[in-house]
N, C-alpha and C. Protein backbone atom coordinates (compact mmCIF):
# COMPACT_ATOMS: atom_id res chain seq x y z
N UNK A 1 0.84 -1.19 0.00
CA UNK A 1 0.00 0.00 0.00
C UNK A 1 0.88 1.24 0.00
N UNK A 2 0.99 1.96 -1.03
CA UNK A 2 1.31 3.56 -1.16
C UNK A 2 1.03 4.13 -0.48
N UNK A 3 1.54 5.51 0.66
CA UNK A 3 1.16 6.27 1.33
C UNK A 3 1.40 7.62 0.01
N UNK A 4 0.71 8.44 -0.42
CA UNK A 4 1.01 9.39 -0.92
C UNK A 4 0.64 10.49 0.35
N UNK A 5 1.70 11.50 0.54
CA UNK A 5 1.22 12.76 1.41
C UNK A 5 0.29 14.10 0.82
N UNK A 6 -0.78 14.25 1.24
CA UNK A 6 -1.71 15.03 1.37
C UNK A 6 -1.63 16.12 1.86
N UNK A 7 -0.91 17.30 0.68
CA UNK A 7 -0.31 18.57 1.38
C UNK A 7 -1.62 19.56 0.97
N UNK A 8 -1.58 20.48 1.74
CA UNK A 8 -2.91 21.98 1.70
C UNK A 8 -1.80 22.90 1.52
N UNK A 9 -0.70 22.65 2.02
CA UNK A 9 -0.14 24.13 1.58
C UNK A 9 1.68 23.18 1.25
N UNK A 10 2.58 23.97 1.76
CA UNK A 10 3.91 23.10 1.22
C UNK A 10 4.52 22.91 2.37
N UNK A 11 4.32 23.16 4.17
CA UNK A 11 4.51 22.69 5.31
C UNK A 11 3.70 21.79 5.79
N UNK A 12 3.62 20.82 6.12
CA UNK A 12 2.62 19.82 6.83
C UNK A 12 3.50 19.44 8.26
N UNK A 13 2.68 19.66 8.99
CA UNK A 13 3.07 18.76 10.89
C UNK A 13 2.90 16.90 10.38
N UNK A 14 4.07 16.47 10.66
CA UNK A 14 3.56 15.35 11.18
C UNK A 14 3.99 14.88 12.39
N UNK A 15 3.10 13.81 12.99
CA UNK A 15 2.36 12.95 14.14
C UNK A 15 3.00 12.25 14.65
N UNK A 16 3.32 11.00 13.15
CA UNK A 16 3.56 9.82 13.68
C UNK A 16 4.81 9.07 12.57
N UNK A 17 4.66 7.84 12.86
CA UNK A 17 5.47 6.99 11.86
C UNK A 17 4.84 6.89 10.31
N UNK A 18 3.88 6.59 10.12
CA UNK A 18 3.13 6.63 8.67
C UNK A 18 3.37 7.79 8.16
N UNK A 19 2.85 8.82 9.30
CA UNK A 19 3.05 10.35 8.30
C UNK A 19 4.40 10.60 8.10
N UNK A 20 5.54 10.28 8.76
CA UNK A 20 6.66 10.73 8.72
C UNK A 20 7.39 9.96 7.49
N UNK A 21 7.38 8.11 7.51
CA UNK A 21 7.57 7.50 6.74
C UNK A 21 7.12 7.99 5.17
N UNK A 22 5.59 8.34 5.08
CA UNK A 22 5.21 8.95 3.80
C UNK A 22 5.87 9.85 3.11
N UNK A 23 5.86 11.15 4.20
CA UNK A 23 7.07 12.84 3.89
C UNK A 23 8.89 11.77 3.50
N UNK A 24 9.22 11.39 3.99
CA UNK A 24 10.69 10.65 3.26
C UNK A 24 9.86 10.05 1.91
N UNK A 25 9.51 9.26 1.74
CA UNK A 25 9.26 8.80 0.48
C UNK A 25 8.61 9.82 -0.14
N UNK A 26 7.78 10.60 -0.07
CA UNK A 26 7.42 11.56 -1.34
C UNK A 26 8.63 12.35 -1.31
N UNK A 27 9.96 12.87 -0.20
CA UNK A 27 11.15 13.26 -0.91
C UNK A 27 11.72 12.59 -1.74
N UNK A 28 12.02 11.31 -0.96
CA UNK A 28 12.83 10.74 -2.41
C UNK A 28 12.33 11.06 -3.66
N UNK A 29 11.04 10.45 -3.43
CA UNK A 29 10.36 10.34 -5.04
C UNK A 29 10.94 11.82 -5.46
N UNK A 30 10.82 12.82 -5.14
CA UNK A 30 10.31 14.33 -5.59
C UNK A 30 12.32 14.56 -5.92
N UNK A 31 13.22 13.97 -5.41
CA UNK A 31 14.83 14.25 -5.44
C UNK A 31 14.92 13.75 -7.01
N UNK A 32 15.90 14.93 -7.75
CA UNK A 32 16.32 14.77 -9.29
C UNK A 32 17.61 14.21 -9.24
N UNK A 33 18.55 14.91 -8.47
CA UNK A 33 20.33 14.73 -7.99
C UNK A 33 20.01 14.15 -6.97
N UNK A 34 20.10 14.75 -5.67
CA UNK A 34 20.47 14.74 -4.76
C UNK A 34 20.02 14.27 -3.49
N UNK A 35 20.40 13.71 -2.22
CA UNK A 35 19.24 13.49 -1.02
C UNK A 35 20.83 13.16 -0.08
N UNK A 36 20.29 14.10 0.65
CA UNK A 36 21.22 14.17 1.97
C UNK A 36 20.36 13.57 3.32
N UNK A 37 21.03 13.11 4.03
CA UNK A 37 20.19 12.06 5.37
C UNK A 37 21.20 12.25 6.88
N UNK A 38 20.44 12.86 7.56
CA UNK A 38 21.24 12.85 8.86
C UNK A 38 20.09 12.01 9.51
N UNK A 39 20.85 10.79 10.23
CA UNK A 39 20.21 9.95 10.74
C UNK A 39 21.07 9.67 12.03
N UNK A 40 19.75 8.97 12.98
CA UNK A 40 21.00 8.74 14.21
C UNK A 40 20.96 7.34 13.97
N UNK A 41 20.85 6.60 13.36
CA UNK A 41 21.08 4.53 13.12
C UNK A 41 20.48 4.44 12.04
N UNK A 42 20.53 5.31 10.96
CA UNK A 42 19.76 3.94 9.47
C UNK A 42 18.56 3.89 9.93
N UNK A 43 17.97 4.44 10.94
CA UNK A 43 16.25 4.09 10.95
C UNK A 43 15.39 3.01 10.39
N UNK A 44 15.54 1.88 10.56
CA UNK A 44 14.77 0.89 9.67
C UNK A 44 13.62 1.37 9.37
N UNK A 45 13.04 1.60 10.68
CA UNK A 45 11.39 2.02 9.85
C UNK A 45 11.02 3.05 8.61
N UNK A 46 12.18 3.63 8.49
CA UNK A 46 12.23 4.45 7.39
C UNK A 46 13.18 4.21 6.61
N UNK A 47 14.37 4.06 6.45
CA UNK A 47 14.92 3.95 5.67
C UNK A 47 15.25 2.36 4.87
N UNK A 48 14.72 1.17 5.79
CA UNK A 48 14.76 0.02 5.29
C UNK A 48 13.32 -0.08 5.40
N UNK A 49 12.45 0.65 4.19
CA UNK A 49 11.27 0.42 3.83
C UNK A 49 11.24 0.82 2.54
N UNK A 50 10.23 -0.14 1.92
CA UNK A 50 10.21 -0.19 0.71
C UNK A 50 9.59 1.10 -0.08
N UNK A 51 8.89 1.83 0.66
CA UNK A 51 8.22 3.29 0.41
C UNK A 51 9.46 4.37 0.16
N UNK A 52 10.66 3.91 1.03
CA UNK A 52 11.70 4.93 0.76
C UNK A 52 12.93 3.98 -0.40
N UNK A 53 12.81 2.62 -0.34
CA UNK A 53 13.90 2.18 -1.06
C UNK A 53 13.23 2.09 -2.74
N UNK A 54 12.26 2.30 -2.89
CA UNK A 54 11.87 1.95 -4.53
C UNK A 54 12.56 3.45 -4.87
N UNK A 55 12.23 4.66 -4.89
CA UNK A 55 12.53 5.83 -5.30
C UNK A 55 13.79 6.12 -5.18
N UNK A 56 14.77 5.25 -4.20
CA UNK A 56 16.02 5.65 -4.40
C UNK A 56 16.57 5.23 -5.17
N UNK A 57 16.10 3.57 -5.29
CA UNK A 57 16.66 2.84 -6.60
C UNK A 57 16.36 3.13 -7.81
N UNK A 58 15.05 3.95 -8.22
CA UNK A 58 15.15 4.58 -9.23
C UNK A 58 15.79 6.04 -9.33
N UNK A 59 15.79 6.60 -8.31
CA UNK A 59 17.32 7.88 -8.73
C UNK A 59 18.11 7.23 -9.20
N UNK A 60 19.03 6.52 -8.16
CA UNK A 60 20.50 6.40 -9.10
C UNK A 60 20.54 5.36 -10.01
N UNK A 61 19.35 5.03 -10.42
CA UNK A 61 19.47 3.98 -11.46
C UNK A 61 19.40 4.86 -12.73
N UNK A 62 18.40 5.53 -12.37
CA UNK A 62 18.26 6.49 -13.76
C UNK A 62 19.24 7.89 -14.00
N UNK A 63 19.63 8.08 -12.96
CA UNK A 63 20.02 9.24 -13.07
C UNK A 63 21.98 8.96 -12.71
N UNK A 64 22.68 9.12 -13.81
CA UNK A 64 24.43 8.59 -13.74
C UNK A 64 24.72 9.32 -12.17
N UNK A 65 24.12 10.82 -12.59
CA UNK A 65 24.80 12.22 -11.61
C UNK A 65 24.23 11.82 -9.97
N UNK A 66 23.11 11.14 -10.02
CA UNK A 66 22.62 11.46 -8.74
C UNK A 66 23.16 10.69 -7.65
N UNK A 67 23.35 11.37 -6.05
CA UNK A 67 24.52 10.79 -5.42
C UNK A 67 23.81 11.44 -3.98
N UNK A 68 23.69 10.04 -3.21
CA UNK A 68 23.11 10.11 -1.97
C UNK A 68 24.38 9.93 -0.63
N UNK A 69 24.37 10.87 0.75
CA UNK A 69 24.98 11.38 0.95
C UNK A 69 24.34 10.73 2.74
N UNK A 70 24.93 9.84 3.52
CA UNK A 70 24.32 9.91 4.67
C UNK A 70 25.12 10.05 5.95
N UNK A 71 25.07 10.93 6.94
CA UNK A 71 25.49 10.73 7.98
C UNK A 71 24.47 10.03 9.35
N UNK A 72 25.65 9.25 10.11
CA UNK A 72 25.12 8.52 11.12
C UNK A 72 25.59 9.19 12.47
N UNK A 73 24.75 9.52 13.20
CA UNK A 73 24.96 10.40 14.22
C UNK A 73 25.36 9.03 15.39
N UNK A 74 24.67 7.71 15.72
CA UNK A 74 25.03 7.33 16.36
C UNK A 74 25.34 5.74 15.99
N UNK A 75 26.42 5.95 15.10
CA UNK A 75 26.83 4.28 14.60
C UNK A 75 26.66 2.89 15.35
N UNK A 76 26.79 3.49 16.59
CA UNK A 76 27.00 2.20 17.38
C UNK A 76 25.43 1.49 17.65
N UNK A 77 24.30 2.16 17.46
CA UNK A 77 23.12 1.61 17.29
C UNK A 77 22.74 0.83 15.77
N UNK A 78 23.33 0.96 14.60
CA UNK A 78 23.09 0.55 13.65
C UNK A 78 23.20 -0.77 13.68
N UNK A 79 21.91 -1.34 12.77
CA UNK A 79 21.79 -2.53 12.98
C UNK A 79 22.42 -3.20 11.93
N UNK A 80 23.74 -3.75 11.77
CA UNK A 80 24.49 -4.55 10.20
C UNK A 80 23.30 -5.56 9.19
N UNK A 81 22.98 -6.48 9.82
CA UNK A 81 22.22 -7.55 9.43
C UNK A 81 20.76 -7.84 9.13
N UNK A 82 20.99 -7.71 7.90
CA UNK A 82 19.60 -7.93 7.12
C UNK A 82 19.24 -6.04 7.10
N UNK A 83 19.69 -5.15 6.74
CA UNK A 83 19.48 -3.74 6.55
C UNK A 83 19.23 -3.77 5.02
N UNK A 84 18.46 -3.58 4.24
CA UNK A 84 18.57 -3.84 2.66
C UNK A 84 18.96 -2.45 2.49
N UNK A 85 18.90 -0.69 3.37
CA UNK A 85 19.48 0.22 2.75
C UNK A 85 21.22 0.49 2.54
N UNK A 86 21.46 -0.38 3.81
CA UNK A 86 22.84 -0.93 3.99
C UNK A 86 23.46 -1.79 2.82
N UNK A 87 22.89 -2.80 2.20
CA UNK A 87 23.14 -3.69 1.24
C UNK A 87 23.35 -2.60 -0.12
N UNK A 88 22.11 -1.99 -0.05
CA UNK A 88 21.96 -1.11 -1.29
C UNK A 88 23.58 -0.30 -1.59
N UNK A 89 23.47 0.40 -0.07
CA UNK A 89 24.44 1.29 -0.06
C UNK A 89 26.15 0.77 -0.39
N UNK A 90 26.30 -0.87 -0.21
CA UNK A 90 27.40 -1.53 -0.63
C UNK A 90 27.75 -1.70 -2.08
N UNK A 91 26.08 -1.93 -2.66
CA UNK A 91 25.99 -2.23 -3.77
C UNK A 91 26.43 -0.80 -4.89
N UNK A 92 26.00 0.08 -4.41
CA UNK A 92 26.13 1.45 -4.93
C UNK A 92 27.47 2.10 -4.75
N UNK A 93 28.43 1.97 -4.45
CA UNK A 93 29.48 2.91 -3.53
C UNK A 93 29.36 3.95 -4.83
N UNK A 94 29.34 4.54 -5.96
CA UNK A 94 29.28 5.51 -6.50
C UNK A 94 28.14 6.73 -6.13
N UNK A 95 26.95 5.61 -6.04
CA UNK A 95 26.16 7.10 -5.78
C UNK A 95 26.05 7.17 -4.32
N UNK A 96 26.05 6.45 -3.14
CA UNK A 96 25.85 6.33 -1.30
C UNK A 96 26.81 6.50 -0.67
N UNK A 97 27.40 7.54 -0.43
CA UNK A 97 28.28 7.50 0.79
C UNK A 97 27.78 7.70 2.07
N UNK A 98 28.46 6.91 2.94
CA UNK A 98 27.68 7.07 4.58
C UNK A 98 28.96 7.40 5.33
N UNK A 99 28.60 8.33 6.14
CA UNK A 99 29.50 8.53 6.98
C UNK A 99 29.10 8.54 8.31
N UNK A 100 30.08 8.67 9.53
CA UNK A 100 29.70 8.40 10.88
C UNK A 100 29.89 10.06 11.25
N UNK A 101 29.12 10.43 12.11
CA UNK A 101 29.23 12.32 12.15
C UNK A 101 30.51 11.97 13.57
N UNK A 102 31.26 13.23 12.90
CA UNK A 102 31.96 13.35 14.09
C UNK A 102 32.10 13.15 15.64
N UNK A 103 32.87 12.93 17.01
CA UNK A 103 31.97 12.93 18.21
C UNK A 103 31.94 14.46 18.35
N UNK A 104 32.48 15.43 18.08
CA UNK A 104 32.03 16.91 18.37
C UNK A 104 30.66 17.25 17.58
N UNK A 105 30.11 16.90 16.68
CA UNK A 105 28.85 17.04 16.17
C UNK A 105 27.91 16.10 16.99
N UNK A 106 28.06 14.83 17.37
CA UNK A 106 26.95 14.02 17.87
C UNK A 106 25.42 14.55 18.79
N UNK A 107 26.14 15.92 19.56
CA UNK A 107 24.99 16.00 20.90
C UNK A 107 23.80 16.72 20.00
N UNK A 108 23.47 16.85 18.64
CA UNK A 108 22.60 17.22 17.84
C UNK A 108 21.63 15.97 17.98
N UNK A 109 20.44 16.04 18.59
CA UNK A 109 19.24 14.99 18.51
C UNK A 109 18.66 14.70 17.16
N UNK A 110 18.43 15.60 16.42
CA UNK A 110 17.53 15.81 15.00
C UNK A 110 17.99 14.48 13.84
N UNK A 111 17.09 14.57 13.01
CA UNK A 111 17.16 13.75 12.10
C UNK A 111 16.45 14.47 10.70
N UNK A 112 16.79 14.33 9.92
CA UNK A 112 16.12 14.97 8.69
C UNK A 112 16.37 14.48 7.13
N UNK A 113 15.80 14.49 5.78
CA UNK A 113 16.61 14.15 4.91
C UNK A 113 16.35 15.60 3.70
N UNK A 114 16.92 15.85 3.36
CA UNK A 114 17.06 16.93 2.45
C UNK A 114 17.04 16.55 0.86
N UNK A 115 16.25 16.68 -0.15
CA UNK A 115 15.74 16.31 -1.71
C UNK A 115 16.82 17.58 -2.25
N UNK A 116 17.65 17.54 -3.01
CA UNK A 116 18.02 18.62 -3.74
C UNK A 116 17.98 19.91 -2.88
N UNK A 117 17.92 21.17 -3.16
CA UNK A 117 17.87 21.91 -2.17
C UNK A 117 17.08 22.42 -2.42
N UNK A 118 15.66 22.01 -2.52
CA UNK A 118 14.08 22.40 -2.22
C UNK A 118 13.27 21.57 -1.17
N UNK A 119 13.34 20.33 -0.75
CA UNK A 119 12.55 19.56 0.23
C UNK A 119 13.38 19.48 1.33
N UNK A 120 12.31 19.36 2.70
CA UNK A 120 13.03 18.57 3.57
C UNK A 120 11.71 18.22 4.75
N UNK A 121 12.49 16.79 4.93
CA UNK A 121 10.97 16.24 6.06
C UNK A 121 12.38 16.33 7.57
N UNK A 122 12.21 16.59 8.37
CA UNK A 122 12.66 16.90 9.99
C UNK A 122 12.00 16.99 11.16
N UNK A 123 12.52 16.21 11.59
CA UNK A 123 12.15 16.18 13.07
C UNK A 123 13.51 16.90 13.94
N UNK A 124 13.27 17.82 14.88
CA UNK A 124 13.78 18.10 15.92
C UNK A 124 14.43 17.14 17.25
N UNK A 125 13.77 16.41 17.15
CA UNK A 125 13.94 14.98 18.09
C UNK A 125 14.18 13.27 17.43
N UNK A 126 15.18 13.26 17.09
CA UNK A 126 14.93 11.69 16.38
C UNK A 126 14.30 10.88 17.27
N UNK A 127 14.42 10.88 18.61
CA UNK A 127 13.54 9.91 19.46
C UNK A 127 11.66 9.53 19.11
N UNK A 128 11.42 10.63 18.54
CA UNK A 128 10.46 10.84 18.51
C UNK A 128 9.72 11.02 16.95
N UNK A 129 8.40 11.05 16.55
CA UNK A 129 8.02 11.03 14.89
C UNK A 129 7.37 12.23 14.70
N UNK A 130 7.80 13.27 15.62
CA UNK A 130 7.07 14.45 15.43
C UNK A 130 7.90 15.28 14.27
N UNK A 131 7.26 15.69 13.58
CA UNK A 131 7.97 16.94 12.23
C UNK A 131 7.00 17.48 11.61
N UNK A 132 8.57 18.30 10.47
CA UNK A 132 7.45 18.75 9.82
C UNK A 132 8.41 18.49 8.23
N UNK A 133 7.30 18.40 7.38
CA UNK A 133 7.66 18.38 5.86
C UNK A 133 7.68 19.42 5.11
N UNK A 134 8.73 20.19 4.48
CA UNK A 134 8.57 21.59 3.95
C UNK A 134 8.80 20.95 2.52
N UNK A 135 7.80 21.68 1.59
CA UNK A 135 8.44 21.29 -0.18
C UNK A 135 8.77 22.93 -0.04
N UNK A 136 9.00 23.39 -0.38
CA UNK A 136 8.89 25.17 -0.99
C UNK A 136 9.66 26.32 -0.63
N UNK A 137 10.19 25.98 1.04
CA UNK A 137 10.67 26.73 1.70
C UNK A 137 12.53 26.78 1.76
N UNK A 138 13.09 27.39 0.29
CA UNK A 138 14.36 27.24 0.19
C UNK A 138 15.51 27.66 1.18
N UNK A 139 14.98 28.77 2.25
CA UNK A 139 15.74 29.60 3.20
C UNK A 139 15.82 28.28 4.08
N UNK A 140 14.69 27.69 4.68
CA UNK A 140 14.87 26.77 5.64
C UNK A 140 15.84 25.40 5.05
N UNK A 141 15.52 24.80 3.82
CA UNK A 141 16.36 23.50 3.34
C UNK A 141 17.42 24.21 3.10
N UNK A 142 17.95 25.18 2.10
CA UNK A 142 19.53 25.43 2.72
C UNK A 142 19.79 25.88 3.99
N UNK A 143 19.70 26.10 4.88
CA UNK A 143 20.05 26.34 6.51
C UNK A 143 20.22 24.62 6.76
N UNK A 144 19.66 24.14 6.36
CA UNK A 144 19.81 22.49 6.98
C UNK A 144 20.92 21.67 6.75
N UNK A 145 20.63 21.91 4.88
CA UNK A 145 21.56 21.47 3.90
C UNK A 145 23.37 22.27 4.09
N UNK A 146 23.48 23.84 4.71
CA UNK A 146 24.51 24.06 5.17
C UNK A 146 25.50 23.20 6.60
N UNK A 147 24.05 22.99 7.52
CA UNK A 147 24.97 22.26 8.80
C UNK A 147 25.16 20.71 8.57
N UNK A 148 24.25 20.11 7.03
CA UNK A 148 24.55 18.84 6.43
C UNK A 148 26.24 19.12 6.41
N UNK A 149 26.59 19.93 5.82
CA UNK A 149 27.31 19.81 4.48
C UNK A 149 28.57 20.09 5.57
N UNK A 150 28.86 21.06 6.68
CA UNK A 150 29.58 21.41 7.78
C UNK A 150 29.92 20.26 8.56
N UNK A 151 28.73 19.22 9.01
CA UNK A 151 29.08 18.17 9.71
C UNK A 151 29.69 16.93 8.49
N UNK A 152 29.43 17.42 7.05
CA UNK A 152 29.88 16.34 6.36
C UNK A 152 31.25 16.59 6.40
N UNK A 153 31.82 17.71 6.00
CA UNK A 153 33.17 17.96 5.68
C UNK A 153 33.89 17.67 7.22
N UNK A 154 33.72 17.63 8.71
CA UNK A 154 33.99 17.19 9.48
C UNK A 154 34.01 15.83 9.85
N UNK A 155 33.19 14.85 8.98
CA UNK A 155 33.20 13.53 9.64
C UNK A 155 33.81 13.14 8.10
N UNK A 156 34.64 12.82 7.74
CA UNK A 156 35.68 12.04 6.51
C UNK A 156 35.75 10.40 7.58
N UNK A 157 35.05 9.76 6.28
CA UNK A 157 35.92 8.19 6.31
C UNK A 157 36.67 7.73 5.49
N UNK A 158 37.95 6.96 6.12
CA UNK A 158 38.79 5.99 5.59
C UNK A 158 37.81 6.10 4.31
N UNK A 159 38.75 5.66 2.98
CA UNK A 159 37.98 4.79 2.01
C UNK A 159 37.93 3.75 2.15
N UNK A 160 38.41 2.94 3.28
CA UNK A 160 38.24 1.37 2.56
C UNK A 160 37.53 1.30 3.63
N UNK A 161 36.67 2.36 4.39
CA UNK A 161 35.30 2.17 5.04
C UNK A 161 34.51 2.34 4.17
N UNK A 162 34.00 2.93 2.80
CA UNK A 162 33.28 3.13 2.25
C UNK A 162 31.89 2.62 2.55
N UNK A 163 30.82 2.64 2.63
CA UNK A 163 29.35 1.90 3.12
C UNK A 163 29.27 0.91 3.62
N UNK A 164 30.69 1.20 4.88
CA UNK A 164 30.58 0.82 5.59
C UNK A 164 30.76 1.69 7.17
N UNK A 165 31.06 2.76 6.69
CA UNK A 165 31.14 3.92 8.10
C UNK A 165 30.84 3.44 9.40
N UNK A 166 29.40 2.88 9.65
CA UNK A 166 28.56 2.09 10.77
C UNK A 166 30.15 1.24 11.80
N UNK A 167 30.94 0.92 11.19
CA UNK A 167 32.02 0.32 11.70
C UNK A 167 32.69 0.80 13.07
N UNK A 168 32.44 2.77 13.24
CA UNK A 168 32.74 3.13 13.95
C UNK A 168 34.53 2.77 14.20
């Protein structure tokens, strides 16, 4: 069953896991290049779901350029076994890099994923499924997409960690 999200304007609150799960998959879907992911563990419920893994596999399948970008805020929770975004991400090393965020970046709770630099679904609290989904609002996704890109250039892995960062 498809969740498509049901926007009235281009911010929506969400609740819960369905609504939140939905806002990631209509980013993916809606990402041409790009999708940046600050996560604190790979999130199974979201990110090893098939609502978010069909649309990624068609980015970088279709698209040579497009190149997904993830940091893991808290590696040591990631689960190795049986992760199919994990598998993906082995399978891909051209377009998925994952990295582990620095320990001077870690005390950041949030979680978010960023579409090109027009979408972004975020939560303030990864503990929690409360957010909100912005399509429209470019001031707010680059502000996000800048402290992406700050904690990216701070957390560098080995290459022969490549998608495998989680290694810690």
């Amino acid at each position: 069953m498809e969740h498509r999200l049901d926007l009235t304007g281009t911010r929506s609150i969400l609740s819960n896991l369905e609504e939140y799960r939905a806002a990631v998959a209509e980013i993916a879907t809606r990402a041409n290049r790009t999708l940046a992911i600050y996560t604190t563990d790979l999130e199974p419920l979201i990110y090893d779901h098939d609502l978010f893994l069909e649309p990624v596999k068609r980015l970088v399948l279709a698209r040579s350029h497009a190149r997904l970008r993830v940091l893991i805020s808290n590696p040591g929770r990631v689960s190795r076994e049986g992760n199919r975004f994990m598998m993906m991400a082995r399978r891909l090393t051209s377009y998925i890099d994952l990295r582990n965020v620095a320990p001077e970046y870690r005390s950041n709770p949030c979680s978010f994923i960023v579409a090109d630099d027009k979408a972004i679904a975020f939560r303030q609290q990864a503990a929690t499924w409360e957010g909100i989904v912005e399509f429209n609002d470019v001031a707010v996704v680059k502000r996000h997409l800048a402290y992406f890109d700050e904690v990216w250039a701070g957390s560098l892995v080995q290459p022969e960690m490549r998608a495998t960062a989680v290694d810690c």
